[in-house]
PDB file of N, CA and C in Angstrom:
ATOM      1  N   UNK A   1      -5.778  -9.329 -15.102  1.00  0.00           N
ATOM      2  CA  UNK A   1      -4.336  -9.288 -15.058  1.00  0.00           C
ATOM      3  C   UNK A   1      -3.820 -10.263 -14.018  1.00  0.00           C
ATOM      4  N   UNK A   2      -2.598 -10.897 -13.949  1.00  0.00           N
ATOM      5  CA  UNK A   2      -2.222 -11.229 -13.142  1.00  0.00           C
ATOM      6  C   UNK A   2      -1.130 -11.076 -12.191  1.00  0.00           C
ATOM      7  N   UNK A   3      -0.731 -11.866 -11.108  1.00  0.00           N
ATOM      8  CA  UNK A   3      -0.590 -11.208 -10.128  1.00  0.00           C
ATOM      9  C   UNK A   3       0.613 -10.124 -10.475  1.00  0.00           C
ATOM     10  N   UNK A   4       1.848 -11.026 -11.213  1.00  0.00           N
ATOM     11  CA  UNK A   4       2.395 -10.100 -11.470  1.00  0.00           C
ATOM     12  C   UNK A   4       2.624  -9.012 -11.895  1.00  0.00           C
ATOM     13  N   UNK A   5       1.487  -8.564 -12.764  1.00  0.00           N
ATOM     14  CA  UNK A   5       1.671  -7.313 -13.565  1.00  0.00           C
ATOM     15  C   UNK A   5       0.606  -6.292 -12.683  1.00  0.00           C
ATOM     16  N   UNK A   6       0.040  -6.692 -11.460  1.00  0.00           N
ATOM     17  CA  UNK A   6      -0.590  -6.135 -10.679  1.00  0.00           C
ATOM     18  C   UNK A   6       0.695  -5.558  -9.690  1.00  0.00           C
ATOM     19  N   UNK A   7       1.578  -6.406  -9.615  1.00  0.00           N
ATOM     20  CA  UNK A   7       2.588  -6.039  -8.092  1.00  0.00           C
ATOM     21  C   UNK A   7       2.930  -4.734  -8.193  1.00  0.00           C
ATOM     22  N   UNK A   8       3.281  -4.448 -10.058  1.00  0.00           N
ATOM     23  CA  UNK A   8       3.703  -3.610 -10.312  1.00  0.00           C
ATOM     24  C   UNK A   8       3.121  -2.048 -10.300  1.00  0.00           C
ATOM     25  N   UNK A   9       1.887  -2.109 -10.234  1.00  0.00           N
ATOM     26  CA  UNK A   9       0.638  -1.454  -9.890  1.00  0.00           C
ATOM     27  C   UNK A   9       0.373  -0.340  -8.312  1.00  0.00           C
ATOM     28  N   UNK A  10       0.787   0.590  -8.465  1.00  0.00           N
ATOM     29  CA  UNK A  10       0.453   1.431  -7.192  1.00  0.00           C
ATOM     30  C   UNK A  10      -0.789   1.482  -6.382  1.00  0.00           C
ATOM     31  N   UNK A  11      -1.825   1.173  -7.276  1.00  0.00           N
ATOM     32  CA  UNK A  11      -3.267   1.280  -6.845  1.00  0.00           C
ATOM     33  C   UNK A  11      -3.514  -0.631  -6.211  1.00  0.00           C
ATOM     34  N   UNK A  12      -3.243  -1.426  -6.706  1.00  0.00           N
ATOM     35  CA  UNK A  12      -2.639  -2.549  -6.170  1.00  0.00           C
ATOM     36  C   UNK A  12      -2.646  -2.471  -4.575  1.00  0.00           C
ATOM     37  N   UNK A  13      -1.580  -1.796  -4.788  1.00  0.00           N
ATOM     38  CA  UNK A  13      -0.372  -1.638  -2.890  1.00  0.00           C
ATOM     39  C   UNK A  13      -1.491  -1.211  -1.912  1.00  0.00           C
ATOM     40  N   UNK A  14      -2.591   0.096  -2.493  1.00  0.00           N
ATOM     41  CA  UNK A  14      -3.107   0.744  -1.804  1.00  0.00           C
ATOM     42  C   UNK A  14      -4.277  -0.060  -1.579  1.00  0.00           C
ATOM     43  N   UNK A  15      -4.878  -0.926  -1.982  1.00  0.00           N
ATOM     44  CA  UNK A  15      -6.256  -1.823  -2.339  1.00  0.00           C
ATOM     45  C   UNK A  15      -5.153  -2.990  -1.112  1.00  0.00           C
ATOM     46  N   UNK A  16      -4.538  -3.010  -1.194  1.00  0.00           N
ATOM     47  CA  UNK A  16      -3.709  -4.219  -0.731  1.00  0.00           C
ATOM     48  C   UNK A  16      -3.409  -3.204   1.239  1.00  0.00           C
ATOM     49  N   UNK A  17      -3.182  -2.440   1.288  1.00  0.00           N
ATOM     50  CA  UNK A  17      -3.088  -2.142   2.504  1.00  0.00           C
ATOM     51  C   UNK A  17      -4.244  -1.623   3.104  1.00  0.00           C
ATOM     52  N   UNK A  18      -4.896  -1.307   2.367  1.00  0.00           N
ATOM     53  CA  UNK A  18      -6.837  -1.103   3.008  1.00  0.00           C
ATOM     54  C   UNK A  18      -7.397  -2.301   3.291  1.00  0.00           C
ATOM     55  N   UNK A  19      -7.643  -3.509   2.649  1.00  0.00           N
ATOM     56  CA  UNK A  19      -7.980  -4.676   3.251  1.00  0.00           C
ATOM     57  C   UNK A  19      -7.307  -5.529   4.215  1.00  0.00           C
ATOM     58  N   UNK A  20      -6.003  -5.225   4.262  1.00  0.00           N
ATOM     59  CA  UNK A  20      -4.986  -6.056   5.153  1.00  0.00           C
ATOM     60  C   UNK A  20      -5.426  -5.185   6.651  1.00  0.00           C
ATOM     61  N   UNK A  21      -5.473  -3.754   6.221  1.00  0.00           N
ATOM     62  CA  UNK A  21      -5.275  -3.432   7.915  1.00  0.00           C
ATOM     63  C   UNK A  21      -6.928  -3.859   8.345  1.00  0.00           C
ATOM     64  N   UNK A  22      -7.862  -3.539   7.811  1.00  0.00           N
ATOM     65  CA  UNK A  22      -9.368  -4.603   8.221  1.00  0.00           C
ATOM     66  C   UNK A  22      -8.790  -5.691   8.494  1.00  0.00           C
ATOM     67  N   UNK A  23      -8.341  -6.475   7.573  1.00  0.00           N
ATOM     68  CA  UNK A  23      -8.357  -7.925   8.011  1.00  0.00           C
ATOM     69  C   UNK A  23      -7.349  -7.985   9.567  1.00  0.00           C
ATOM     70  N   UNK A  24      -6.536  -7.297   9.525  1.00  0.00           N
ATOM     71  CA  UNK A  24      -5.751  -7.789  10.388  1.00  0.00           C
ATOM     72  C   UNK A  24      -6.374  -7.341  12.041  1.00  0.00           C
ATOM     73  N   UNK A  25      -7.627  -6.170  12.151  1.00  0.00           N
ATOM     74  CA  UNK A  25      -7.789  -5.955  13.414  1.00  0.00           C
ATOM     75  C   UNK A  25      -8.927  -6.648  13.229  1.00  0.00           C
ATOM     76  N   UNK A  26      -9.866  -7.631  12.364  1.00  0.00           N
ATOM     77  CA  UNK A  26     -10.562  -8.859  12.296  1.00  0.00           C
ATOM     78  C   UNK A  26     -10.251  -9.622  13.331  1.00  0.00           C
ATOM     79  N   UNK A  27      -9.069 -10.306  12.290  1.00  0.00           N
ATOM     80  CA  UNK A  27      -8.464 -11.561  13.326  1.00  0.00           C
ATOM     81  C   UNK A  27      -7.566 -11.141  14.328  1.00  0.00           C
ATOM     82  N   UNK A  28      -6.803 -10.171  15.004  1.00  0.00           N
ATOM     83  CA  UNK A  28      -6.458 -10.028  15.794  1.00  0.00           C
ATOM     84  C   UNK A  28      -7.910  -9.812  17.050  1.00  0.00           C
ATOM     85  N   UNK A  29      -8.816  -9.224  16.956  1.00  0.00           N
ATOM     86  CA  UNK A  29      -9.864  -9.314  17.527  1.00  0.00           C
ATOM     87  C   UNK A  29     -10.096 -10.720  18.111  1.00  0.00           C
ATOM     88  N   UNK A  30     -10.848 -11.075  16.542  1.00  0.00           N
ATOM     89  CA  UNK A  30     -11.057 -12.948  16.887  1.00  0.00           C
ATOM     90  C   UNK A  30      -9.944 -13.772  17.668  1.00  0.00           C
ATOM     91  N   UNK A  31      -8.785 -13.688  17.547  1.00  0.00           N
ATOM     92  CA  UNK A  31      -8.008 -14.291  17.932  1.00  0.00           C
ATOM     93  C   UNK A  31      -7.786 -14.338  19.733  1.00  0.00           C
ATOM     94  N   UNK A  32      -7.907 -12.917  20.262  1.00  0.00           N
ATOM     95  CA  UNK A  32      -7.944 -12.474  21.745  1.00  0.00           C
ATOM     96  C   UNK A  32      -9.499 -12.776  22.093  1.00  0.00           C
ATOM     97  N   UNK A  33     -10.538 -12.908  21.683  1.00  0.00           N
ATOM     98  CA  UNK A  33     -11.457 -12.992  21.885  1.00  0.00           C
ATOM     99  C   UNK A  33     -11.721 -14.650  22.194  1.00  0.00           C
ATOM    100  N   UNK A  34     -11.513 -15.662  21.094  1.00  0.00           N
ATOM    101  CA  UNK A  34     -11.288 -16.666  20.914  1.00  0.00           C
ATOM    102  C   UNK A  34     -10.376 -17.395  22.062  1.00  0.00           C
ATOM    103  N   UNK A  35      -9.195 -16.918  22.177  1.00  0.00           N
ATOM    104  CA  UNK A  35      -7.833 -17.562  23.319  1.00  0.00           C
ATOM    105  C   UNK A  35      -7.966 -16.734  24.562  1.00  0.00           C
ATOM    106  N   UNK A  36      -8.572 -15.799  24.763  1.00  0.00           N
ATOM    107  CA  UNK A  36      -9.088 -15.249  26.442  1.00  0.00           C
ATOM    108  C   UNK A  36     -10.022 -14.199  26.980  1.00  0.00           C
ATOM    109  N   UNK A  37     -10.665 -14.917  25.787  1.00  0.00           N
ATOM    110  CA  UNK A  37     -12.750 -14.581  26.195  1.00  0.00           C
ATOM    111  C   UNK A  37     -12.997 -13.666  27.618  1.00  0.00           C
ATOM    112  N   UNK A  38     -13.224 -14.877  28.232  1.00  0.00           N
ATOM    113  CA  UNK A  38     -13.172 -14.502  29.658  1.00  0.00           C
ATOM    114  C   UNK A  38     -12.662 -13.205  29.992  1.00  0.00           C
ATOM    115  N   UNK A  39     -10.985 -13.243  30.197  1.00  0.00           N
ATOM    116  CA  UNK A  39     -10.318 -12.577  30.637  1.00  0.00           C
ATOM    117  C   UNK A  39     -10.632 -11.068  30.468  1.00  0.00           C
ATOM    118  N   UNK A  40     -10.819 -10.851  29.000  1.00  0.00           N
ATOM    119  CA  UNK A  40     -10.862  -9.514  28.223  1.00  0.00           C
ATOM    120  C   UNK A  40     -11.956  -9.182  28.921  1.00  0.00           C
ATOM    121  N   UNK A  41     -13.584  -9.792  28.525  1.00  0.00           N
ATOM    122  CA  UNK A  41     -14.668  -9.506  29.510  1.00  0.00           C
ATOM    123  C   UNK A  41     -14.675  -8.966  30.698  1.00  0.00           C
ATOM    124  N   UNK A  42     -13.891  -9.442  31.223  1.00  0.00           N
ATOM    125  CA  UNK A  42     -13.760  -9.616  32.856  1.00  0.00           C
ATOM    126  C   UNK A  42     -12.992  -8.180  33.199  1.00  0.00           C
ATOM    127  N   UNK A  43     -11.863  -7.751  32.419  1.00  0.00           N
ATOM    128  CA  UNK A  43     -11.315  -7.174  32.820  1.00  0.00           C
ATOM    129  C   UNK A  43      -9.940  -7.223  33.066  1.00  0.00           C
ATOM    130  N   UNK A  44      -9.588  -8.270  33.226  1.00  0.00           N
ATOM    131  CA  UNK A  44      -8.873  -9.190  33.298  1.00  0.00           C
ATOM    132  C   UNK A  44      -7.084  -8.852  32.353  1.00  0.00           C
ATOM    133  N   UNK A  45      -6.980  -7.219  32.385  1.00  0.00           N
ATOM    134  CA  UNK A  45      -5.589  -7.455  31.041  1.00  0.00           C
ATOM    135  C   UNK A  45      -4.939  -7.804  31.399  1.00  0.00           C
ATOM    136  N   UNK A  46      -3.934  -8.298  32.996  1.00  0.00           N
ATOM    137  CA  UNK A  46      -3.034  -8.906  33.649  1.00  0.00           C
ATOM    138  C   UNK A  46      -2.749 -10.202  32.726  1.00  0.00           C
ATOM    139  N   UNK A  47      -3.852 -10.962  32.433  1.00  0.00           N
ATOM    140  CA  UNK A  47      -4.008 -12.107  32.150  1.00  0.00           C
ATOM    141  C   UNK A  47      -3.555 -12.180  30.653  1.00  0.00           C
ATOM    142  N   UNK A  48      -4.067 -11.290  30.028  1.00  0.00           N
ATOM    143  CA  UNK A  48      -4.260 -11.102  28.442  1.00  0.00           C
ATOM    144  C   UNK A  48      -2.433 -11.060  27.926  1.00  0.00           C
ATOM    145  N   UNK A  49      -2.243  -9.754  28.782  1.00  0.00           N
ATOM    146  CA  UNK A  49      -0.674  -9.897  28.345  1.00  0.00           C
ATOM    147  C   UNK A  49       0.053 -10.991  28.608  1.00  0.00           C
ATOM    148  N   UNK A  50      -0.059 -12.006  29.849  1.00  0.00           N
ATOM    149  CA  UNK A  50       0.565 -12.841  30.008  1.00  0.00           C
ATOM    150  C   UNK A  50       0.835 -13.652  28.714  1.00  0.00           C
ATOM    151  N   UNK A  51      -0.616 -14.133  28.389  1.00  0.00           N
ATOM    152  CA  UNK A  51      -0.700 -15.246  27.110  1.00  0.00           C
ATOM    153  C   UNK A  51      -0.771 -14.695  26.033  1.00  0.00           C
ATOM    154  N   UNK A  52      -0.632 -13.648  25.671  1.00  0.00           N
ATOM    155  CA  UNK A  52      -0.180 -12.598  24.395  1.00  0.00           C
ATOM    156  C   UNK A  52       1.078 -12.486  23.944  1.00  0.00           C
ATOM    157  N   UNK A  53       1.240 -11.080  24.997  1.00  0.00           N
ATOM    158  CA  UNK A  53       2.283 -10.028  25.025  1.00  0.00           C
ATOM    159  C   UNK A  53       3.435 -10.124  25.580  1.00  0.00           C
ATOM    160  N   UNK A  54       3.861 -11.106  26.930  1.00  0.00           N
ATOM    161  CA  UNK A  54       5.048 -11.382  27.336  1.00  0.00           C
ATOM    162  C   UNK A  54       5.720 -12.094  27.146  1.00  0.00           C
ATOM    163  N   UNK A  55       7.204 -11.862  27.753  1.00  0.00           N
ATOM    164  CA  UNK A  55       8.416 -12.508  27.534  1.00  0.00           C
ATOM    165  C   UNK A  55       8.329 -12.726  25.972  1.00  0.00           C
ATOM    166  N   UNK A  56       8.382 -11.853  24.777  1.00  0.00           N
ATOM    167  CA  UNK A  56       8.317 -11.593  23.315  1.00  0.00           C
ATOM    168  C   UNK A  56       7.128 -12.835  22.753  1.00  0.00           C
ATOM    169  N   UNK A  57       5.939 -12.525  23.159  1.00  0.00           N
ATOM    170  CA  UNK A  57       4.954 -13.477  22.171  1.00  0.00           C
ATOM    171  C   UNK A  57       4.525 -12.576  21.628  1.00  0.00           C
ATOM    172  N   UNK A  58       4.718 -11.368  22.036  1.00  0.00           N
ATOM    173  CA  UNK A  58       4.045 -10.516  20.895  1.00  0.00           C
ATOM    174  C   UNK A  58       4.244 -10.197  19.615  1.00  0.00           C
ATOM    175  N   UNK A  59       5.536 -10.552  19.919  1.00  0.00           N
ATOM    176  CA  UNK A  59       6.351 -11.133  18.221  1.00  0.00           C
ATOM    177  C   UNK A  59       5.454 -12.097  17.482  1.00  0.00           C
ATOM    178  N   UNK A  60       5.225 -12.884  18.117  1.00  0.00           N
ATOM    179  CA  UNK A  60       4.482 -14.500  17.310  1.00  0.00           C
ATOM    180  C   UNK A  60       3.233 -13.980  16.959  1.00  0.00           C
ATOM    181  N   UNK A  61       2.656 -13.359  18.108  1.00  0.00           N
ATOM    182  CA  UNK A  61       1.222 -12.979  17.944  1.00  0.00           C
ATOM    183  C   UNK A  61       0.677 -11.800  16.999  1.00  0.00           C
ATOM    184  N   UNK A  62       1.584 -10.962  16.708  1.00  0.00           N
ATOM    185  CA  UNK A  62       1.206 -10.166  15.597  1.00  0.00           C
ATOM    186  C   UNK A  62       1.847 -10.306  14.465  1.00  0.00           C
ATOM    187  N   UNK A  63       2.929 -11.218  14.488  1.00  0.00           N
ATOM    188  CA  UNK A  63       3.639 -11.277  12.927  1.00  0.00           C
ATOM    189  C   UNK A  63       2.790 -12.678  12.052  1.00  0.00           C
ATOM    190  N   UNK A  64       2.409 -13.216  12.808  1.00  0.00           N
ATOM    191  CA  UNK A  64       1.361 -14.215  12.238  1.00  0.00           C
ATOM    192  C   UNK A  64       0.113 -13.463  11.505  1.00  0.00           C
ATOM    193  N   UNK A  65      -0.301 -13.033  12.285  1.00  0.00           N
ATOM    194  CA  UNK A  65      -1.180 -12.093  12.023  1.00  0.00           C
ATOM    195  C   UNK A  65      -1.275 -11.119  10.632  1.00  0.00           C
ATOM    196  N   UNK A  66      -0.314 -10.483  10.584  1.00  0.00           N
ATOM    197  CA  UNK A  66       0.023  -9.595   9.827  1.00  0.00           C
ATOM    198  C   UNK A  66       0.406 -10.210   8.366  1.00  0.00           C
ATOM    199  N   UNK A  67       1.026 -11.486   8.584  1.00  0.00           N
ATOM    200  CA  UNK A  67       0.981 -12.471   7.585  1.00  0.00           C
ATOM    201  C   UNK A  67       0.275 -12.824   6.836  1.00  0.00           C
ATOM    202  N   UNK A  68      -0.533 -13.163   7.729  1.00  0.00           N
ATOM    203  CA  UNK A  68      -1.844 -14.002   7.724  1.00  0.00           C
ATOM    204  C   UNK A  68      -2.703 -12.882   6.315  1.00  0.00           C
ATOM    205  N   UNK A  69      -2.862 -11.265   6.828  1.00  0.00           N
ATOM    206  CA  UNK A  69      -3.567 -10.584   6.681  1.00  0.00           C
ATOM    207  C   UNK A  69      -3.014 -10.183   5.139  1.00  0.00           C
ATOM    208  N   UNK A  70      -1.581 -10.083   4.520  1.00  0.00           N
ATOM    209  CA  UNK A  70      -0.969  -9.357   4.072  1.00  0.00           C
ATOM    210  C   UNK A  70      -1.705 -10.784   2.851  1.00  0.00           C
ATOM    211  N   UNK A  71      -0.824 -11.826   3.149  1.00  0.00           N
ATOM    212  CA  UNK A  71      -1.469 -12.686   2.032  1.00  0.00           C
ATOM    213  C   UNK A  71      -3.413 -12.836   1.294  1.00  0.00           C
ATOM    214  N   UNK A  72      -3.872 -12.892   2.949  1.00  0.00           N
ATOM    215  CA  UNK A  72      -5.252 -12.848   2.158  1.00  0.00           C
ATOM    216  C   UNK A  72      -5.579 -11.062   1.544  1.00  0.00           C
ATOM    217  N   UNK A  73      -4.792 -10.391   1.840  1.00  0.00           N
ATOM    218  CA  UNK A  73      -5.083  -9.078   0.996  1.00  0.00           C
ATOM    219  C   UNK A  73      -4.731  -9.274  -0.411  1.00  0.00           C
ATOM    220  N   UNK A  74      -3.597  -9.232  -0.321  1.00  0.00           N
ATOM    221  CA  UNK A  74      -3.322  -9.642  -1.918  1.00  0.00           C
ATOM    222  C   UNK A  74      -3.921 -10.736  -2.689  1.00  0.00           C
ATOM    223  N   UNK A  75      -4.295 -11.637  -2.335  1.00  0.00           N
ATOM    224  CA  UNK A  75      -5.436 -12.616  -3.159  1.00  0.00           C
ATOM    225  C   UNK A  75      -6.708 -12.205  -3.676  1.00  0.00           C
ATOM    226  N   UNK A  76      -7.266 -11.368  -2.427  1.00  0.00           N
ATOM    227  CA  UNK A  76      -8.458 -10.966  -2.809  1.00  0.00           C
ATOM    228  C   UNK A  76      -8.515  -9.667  -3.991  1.00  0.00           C
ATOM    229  N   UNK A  77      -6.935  -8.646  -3.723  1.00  0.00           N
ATOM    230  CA  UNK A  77      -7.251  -7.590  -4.254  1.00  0.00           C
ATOM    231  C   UNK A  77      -7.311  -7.909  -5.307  1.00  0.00           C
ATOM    232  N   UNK A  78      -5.870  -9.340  -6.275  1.00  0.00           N
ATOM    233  CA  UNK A  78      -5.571  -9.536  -7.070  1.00  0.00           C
ATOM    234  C   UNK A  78      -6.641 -10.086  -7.952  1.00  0.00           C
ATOM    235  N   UNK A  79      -7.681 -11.147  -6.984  1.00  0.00           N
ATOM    236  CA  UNK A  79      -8.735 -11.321  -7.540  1.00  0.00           C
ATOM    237  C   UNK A  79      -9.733 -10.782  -7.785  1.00  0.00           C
ATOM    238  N   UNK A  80      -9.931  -9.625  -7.509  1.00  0.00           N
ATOM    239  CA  UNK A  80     -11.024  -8.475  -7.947  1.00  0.00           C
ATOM    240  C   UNK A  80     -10.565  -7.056  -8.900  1.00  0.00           C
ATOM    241  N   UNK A  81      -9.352  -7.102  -8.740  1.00  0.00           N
ATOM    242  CA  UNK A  81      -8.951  -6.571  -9.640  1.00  0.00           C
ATOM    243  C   UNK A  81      -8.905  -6.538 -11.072  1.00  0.00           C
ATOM    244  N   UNK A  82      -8.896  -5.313 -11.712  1.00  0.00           N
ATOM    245  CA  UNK A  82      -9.043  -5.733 -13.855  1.00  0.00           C
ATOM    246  C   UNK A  82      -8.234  -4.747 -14.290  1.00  0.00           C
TER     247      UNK A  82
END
């Protein structure tokens, strides 16, 4: 089927929000891990929020994310789906 006649699909939504929320604490992982290695290791969350979480990056930093996650969910579900 395709995508469209999947959107319409309840079991879809649910296949579609089970892989997104994996994917999304994936790369949110990778992503803090990746941009302040160190820091997290260390102990270091002073640091983490700085280049994250303050003065509103946490906006940027999880709506990307969530983006990111929402699209490759639906590709994959759509593509494994019948």
């Amino acid at each position: 089927m395709g995508l469209q006649n999947n959107i319409k699909r309840g079991l879809f939504w649910k296949h579609v929000f089970r892989v997104a929320v994996v994917f999304l604490i994936v790369v949110a992982l990778f992503s803090l891990v990746f941009k302040t290695g160190g820091a997290l290791f260390s102990g270091d969350f002073e640091t983490i929020n700085k280049v994250h979480f303050a003065n509103n990056q946490w906006i940027r930093f999880w709506l990307s994310k969530i983006v990111i996650a929402l699209i490759y969910a639906m590709y994959t579900v759509n593509k494994n789906m019948k």
